[in-house]
N, C-alpha and C. Protein backbone atom coordinates (compact mmCIF):
# COMPACT_ATOMS: atom_id res chain seq x y z
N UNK A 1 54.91 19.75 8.13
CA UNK A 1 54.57 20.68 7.07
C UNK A 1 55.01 22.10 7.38
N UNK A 2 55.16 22.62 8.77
CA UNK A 2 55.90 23.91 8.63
C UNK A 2 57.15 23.99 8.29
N UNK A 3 57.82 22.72 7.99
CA UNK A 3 58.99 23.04 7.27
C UNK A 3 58.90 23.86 6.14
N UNK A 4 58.01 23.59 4.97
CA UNK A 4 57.67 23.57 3.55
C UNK A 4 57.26 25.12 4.31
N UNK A 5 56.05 25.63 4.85
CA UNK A 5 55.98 27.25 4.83
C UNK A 5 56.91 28.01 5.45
N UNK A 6 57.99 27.12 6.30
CA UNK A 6 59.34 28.04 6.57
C UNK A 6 59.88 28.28 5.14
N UNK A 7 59.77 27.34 4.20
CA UNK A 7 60.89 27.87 3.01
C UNK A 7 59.99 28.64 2.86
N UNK A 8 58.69 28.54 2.23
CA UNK A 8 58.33 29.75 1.33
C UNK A 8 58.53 31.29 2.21
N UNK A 9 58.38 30.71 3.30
CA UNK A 9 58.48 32.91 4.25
C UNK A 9 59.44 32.93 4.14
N UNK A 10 60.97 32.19 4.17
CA UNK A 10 62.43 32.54 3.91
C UNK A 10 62.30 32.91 2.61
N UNK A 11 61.86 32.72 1.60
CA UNK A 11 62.04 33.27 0.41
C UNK A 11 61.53 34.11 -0.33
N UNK A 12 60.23 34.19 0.75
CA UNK A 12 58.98 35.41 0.31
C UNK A 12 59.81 36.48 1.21
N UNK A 13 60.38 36.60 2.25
CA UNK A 13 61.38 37.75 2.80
C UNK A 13 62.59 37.93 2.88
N UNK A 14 63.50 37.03 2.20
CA UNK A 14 64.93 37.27 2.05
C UNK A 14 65.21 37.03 0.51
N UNK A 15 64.71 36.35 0.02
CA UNK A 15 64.26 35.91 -1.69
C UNK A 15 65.07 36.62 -3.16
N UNK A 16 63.98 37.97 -2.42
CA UNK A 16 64.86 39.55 -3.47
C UNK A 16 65.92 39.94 -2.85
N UNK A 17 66.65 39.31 -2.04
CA UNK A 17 68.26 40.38 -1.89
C UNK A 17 69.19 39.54 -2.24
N UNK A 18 69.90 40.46 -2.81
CA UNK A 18 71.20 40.11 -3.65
C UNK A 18 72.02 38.98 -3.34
N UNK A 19 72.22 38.53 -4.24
CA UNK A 19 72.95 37.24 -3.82
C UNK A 19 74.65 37.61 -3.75
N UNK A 20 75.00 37.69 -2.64
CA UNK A 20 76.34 37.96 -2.58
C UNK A 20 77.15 38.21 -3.37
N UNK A 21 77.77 39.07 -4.06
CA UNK A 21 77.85 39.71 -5.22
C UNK A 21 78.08 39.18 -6.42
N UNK A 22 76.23 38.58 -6.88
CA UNK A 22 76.37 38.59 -8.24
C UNK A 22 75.33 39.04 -8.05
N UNK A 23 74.80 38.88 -9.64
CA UNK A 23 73.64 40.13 -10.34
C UNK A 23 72.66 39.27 -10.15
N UNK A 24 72.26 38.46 -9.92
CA UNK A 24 70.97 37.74 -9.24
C UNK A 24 70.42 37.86 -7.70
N UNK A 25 69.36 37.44 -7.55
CA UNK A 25 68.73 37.57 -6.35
C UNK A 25 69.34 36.41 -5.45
N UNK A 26 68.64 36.08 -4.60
CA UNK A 26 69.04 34.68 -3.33
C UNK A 26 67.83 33.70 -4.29
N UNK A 27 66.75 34.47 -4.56
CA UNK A 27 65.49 33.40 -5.19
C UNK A 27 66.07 32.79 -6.68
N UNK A 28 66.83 33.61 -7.23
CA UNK A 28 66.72 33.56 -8.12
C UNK A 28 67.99 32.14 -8.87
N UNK A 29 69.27 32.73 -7.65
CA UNK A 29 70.04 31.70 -7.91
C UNK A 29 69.19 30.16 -7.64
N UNK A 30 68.72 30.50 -6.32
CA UNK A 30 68.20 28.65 -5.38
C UNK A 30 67.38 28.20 -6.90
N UNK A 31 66.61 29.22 -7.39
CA UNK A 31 65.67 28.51 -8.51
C UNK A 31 66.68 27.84 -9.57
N UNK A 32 67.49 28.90 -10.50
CA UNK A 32 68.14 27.83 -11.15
C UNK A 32 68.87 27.13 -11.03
N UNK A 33 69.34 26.99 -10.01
CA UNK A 33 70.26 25.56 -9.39
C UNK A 33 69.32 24.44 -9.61
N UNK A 34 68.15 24.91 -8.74
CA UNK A 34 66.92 23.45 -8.45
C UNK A 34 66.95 23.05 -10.76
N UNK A 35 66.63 24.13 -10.79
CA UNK A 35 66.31 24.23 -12.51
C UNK A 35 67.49 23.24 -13.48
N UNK A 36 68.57 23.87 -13.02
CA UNK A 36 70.21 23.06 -13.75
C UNK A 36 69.77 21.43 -13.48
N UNK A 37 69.60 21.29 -11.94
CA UNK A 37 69.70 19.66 -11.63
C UNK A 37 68.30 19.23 -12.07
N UNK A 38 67.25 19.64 -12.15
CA UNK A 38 66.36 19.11 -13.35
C UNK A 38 66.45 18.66 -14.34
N UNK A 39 67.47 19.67 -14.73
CA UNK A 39 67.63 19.34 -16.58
C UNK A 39 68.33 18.08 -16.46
N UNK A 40 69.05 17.95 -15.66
CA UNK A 40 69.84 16.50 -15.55
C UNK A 40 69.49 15.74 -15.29
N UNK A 41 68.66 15.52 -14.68
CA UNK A 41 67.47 14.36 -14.19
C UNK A 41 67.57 13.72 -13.35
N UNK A 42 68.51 14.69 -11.91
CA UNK A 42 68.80 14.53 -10.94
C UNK A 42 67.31 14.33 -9.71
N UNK A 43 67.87 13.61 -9.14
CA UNK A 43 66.57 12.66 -8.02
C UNK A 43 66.05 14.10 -7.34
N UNK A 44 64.62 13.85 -6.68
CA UNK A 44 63.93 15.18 -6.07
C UNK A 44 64.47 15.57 -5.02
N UNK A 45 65.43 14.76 -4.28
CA UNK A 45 65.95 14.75 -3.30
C UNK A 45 67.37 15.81 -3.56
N UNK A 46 68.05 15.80 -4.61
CA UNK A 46 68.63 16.48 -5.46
C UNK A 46 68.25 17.82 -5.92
N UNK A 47 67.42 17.44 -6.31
CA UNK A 47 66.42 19.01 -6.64
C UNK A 47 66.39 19.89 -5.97
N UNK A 48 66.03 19.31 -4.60
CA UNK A 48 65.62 19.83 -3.45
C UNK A 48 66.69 21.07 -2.43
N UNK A 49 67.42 19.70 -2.74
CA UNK A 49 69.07 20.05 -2.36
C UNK A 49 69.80 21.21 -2.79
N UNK A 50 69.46 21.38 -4.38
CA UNK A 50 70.46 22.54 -5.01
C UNK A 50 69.32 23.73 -4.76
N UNK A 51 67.90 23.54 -4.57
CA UNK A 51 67.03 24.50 -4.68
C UNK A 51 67.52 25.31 -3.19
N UNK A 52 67.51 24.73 -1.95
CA UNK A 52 67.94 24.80 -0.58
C UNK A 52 68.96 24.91 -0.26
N UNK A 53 70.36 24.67 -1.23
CA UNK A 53 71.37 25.02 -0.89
C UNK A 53 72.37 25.85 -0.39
N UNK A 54 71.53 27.19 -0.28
CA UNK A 54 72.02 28.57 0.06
C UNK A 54 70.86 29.16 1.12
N UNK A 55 70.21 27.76 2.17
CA UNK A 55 69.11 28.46 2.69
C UNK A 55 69.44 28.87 4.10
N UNK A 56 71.07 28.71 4.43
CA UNK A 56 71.88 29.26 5.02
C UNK A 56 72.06 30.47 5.30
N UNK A 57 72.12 31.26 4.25
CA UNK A 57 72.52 32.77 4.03
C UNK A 57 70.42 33.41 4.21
N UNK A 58 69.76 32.70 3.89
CA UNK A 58 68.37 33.12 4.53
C UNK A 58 68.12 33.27 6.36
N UNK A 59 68.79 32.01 6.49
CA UNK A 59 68.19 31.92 8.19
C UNK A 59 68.93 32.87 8.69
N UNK A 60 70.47 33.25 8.38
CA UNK A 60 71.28 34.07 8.95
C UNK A 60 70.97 35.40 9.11
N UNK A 61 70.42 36.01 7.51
CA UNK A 61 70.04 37.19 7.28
C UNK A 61 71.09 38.17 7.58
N UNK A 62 72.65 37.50 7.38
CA UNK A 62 73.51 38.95 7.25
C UNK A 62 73.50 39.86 6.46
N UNK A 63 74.34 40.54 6.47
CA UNK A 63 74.53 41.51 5.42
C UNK A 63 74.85 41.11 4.33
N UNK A 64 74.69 41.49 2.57
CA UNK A 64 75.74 40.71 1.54
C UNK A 64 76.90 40.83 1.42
N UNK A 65 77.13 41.54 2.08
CA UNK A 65 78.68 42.14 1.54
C UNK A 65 79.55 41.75 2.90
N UNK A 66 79.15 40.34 3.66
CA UNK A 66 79.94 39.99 4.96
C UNK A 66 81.43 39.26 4.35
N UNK A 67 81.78 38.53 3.09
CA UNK A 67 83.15 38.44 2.97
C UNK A 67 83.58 39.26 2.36
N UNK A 68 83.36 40.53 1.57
CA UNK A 68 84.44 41.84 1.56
C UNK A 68 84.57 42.54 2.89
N UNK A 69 83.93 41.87 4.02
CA UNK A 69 84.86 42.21 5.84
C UNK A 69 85.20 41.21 6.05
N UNK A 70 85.70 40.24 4.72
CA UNK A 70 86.49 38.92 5.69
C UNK A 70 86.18 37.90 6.20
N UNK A 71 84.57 37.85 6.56
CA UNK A 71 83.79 37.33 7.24
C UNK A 71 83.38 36.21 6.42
N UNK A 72 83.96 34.64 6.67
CA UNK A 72 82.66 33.63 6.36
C UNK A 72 81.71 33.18 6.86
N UNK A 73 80.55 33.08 6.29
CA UNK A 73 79.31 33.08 7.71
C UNK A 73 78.92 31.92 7.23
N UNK A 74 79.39 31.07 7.28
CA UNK A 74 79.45 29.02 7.56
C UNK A 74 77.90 29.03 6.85
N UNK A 75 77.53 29.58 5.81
CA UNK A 75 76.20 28.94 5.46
C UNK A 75 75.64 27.60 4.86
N UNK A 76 76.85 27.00 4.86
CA UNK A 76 76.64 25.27 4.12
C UNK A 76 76.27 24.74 5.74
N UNK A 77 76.76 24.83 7.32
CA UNK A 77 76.60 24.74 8.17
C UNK A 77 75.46 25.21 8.91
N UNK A 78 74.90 26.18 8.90
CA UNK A 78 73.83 26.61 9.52
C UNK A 78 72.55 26.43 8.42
N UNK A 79 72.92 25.90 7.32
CA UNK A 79 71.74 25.40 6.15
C UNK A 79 71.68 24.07 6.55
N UNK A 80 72.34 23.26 6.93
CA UNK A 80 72.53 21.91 6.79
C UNK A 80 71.62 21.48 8.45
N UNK A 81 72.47 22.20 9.07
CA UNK A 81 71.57 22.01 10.86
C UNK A 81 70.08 22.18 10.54
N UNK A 82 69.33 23.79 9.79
CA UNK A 82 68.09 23.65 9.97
C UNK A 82 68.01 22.33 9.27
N UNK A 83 67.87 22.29 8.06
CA UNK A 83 67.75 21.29 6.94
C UNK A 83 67.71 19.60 7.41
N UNK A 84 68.98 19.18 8.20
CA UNK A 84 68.73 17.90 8.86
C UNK A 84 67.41 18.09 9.89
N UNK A 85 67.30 18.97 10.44
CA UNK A 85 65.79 18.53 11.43
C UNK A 85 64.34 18.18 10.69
N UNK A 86 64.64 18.45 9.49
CA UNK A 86 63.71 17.87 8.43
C UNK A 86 63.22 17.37 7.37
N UNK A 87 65.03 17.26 6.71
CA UNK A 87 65.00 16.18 5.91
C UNK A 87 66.01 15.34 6.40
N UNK A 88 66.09 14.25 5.19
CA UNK A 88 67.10 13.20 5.20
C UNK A 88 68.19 13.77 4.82
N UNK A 89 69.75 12.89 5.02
CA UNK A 89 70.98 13.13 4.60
C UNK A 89 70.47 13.49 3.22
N UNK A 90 69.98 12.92 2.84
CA UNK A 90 70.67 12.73 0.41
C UNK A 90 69.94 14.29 0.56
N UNK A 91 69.29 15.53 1.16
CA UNK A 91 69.24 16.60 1.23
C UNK A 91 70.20 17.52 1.85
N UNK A 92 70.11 17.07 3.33
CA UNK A 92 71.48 17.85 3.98
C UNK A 92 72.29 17.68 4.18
N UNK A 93 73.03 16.75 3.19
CA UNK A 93 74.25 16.20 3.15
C UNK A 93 75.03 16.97 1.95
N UNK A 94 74.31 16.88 0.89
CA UNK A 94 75.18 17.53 -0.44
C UNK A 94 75.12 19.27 -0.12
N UNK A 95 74.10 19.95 0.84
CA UNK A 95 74.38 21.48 1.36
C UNK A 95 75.16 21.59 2.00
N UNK A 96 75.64 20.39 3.47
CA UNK A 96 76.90 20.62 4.08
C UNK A 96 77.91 20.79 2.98
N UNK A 97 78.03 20.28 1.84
CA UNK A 97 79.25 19.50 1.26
C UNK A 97 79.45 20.75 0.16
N UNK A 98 78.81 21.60 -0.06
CA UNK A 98 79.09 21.75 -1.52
C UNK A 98 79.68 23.13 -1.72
N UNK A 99 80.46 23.88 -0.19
CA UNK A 99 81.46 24.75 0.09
C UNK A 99 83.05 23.16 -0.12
N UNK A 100 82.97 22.50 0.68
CA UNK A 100 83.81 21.69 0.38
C UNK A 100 83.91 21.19 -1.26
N UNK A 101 82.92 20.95 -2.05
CA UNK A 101 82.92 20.68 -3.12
C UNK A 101 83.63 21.56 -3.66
N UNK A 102 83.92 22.91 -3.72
CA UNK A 102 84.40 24.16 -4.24
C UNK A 102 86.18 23.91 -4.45
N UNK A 103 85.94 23.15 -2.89
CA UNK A 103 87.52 23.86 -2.61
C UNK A 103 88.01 22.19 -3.10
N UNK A 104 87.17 21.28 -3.32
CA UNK A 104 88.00 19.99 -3.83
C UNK A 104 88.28 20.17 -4.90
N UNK A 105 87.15 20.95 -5.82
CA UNK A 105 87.39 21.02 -7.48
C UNK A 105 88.63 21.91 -7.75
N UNK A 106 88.58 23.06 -7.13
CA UNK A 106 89.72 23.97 -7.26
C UNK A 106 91.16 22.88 -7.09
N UNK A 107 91.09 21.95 -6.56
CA UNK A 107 92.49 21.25 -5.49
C UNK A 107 92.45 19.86 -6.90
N UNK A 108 91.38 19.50 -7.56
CA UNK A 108 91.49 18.70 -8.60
C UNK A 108 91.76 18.75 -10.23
N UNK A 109 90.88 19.77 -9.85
CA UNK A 109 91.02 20.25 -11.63
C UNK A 109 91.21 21.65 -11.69
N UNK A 110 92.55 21.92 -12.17
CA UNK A 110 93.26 23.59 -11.79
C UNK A 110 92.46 24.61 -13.20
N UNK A 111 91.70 23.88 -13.83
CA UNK A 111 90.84 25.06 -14.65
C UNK A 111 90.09 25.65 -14.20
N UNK A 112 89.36 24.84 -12.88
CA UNK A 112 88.05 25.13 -12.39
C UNK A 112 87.91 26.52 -11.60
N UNK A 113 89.02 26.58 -11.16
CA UNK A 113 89.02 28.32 -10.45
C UNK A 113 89.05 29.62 -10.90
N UNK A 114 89.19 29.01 -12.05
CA UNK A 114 89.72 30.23 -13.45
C UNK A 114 88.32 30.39 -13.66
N UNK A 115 87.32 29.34 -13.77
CA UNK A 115 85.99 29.45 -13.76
C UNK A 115 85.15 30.14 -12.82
N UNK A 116 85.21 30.21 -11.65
CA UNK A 116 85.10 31.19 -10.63
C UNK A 116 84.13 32.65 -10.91
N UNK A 117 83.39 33.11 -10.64
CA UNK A 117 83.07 34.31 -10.40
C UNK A 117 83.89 34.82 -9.34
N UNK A 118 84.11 36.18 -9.38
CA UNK A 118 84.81 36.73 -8.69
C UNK A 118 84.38 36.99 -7.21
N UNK A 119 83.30 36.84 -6.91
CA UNK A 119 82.38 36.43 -5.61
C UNK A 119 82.62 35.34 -5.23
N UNK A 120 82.90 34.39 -6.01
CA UNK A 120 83.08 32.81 -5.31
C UNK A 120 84.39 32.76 -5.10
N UNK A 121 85.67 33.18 -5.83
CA UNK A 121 86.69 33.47 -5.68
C UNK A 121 87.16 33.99 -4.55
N UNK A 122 86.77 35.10 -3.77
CA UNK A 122 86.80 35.95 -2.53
C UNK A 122 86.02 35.18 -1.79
N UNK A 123 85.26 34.16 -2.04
CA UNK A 123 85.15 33.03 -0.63
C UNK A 123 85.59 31.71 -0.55
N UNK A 124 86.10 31.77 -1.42
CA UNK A 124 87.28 30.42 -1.67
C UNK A 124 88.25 31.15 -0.71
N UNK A 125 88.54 32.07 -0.98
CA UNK A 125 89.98 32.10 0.37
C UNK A 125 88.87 32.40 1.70
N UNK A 126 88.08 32.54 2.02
CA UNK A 126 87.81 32.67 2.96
C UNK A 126 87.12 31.30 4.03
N UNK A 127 86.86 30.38 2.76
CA UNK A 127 86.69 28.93 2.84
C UNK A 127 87.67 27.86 3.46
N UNK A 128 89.02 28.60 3.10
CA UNK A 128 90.33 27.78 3.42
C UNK A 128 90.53 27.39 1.70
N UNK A 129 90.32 28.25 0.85
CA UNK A 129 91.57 27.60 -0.26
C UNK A 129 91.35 26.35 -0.83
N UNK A 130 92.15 25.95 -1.85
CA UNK A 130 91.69 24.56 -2.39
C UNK A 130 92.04 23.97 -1.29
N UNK A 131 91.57 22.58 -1.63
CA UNK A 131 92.19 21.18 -0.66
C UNK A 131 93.36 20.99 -0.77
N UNK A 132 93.65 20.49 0.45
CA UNK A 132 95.04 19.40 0.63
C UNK A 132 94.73 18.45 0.00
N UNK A 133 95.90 17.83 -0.69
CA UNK A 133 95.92 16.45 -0.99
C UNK A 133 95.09 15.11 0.36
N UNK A 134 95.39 15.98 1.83
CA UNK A 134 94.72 14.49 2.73
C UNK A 134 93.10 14.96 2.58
N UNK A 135 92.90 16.14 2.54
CA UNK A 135 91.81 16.52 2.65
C UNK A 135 90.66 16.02 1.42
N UNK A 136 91.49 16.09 0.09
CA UNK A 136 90.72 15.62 -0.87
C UNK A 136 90.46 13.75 -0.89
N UNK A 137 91.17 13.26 -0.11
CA UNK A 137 91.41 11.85 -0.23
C UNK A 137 89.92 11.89 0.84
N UNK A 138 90.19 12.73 2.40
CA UNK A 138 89.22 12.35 3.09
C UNK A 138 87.54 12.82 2.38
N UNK A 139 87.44 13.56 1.60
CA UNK A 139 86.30 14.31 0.99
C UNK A 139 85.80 13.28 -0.17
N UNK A 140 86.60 12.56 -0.75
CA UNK A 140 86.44 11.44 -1.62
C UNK A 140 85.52 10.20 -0.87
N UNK A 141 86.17 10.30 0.21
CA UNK A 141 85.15 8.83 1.52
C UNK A 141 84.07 8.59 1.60
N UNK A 142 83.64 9.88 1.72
CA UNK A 142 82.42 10.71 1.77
C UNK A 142 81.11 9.91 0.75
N UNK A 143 79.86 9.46 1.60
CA UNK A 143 79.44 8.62 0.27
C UNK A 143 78.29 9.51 -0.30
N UNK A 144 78.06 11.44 0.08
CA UNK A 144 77.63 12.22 -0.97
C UNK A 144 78.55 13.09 -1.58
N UNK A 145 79.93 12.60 -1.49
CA UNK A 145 80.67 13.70 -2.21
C UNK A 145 80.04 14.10 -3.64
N UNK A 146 79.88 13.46 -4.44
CA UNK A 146 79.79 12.81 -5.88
C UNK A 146 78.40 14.46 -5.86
N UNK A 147 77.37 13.54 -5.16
CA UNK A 147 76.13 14.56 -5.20
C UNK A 147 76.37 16.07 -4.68
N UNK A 148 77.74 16.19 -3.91
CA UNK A 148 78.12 17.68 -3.53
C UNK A 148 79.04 17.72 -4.56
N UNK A 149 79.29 17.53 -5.49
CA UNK A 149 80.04 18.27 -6.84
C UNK A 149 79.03 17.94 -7.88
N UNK A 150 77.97 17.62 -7.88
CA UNK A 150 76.83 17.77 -8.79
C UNK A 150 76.04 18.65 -8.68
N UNK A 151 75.92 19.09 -7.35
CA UNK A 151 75.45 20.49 -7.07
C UNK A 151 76.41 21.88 -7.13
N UNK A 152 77.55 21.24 -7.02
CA UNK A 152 78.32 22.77 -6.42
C UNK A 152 78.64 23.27 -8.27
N UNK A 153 78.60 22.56 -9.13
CA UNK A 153 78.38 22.88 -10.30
C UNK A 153 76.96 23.74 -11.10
N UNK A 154 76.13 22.90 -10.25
CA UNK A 154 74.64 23.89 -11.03
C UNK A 154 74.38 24.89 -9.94
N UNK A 155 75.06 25.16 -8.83
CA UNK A 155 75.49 26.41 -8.11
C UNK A 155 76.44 27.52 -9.56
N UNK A 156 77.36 26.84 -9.46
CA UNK A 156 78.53 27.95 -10.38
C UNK A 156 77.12 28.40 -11.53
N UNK A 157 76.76 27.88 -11.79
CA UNK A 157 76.30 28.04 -13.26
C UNK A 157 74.78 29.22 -13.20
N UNK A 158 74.17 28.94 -11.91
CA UNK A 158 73.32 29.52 -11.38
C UNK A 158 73.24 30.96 -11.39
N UNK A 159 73.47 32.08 -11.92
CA UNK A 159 73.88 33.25 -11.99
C UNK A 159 73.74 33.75 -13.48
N UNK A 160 72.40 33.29 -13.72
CA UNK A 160 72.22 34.22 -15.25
C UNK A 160 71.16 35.09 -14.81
N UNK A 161 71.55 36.92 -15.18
CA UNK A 161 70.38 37.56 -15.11
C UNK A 161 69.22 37.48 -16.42
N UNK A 162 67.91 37.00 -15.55
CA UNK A 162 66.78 37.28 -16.88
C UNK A 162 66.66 36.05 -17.09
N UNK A 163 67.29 34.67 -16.93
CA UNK A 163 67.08 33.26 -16.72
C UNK A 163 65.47 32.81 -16.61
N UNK A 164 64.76 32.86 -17.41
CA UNK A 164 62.92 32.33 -16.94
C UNK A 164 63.22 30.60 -16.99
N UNK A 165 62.95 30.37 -15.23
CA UNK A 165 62.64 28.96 -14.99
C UNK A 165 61.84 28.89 -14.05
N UNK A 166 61.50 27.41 -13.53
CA UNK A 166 59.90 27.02 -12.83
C UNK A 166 60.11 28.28 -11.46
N UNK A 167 58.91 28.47 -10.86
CA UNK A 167 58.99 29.13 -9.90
C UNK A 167 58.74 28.48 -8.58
N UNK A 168 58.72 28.82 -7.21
CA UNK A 168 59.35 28.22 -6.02
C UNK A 168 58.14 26.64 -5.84
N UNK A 169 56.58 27.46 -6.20
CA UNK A 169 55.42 26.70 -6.66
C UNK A 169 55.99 25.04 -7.65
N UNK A 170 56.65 24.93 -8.91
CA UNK A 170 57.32 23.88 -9.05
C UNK A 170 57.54 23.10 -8.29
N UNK A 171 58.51 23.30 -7.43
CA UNK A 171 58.88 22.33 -6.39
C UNK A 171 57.77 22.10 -5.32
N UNK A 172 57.08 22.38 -4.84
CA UNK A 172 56.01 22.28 -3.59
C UNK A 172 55.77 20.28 -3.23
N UNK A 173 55.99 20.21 -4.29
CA UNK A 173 55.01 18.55 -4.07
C UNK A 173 56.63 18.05 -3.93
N UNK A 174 57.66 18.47 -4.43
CA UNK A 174 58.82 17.42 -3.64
C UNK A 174 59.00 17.34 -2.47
N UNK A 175 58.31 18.93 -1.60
CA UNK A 175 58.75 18.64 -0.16
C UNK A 175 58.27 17.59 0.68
N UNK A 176 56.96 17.12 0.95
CA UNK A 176 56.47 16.38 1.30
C UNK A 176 56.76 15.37 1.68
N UNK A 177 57.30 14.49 0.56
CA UNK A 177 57.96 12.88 0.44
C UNK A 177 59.04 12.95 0.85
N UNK A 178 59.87 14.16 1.14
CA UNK A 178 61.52 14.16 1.67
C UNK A 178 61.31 14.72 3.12
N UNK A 179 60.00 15.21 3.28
CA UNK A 179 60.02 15.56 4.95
C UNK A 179 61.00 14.63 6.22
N UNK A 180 60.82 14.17 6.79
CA UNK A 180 61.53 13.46 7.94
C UNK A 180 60.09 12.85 8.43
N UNK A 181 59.40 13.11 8.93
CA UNK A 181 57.60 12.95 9.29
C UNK A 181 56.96 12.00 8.21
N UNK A 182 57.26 12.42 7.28
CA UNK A 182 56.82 11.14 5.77
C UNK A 182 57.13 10.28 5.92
N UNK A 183 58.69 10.11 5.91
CA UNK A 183 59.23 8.58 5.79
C UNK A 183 59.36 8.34 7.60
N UNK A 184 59.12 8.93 8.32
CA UNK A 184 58.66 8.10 10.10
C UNK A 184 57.04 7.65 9.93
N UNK A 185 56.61 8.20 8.99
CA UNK A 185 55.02 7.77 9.48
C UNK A 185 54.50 7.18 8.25
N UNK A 186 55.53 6.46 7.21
CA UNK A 186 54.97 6.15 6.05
C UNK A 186 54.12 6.35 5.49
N UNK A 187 54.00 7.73 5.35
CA UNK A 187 52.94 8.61 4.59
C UNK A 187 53.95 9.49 3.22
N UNK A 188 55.00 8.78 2.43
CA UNK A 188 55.53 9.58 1.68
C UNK A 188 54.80 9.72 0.31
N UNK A 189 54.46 10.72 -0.21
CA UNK A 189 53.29 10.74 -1.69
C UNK A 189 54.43 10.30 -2.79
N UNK A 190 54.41 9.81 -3.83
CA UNK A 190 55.31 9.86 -5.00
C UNK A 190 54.78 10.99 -5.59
């Protein structure tokens, strides 16, 4: 269970700062992501996933403005490490994935970059660019790719200022059943 009050103090103290330059907060994007894959009626595990997906750029606590110095600060990677010590893959699997998701869609469907905020754009090159053709074949293998371009979509979309959706409270009862401790001690709640 201190997983579940690590998120809320990551978000009760990094929460309100800017989300790397767009006009939303860090809370505000994770909420409507979790919010987008709701509407879809994507699994809690899912939910969970797009809600936590940027909980990378929390643990790090850089600066926002670290790729206008160039700088990518691997947050699908250092989200995914905390994240596996306490959940399952179908959680920290689609957060590793869904910087790669970026750069597959860009490398698949050539509209999708045009779609871009100009923030995500300036870390697409700092990402490495769309995919290679081997790269997209190996990213296809992958058996959460699918769920890391289901998220890396209600990511893009995530960035409306003034957006009213559930608040961090919503989610509380998904953490539980996706703990790592739940499903070892078959204590998971539905």
């Amino acid at each position: 269970m201190e997983a579940i009050e690590k998120i809320y103090d990551l978000f009760e103290n990094g929460g309100d700062n800017a989300y790397f330059g767009e006009a939303v907060s860090q809370k505000e994007h994770a909420l409507q992501s979790a919010y987008a894959a709701e509407q879809e009626g994507a699994s809690d595990a899912l939910i969970v996933a797009a809600l936590l997906h940027d909980v990378g750029h929390l643990l790090h606590g850089g600066p926002e403005d670290m790729a206008d110095h160039g700088i990518d600060d691997r947050h699908e990677v250092v989200g995914r490490a905390w994240l596996a010590r306490h959940f399952g893959p179908e959680v920290s699997e689609p957060v590793r994935l869904h910087v790669d998701a970026k750069r597959y869609l860009c490398a698949v469907d050539k509209s999708y970059e045009a779609k871009l905020s100009p923030a995500s754009v300036l870390s697409l090159k700092l990402q490495g660019g769309p995919m290679s053709p081997e790269e997209v074949a190996e990213f296809e293998k992958n058996p959460f790719a699918q769920d890391a371009v289901r998220l890396r979509h209600w990511d893009d979309i995530a960035k409306i200022v003034g957006l009213e959706v559930p608040e961090l409270e919503h989610h509380r009862d998904r953490f539980p059943k996706l703990l790592k401790s739940a499903h070892a001690s078959g204590e998971a709640q539905s």
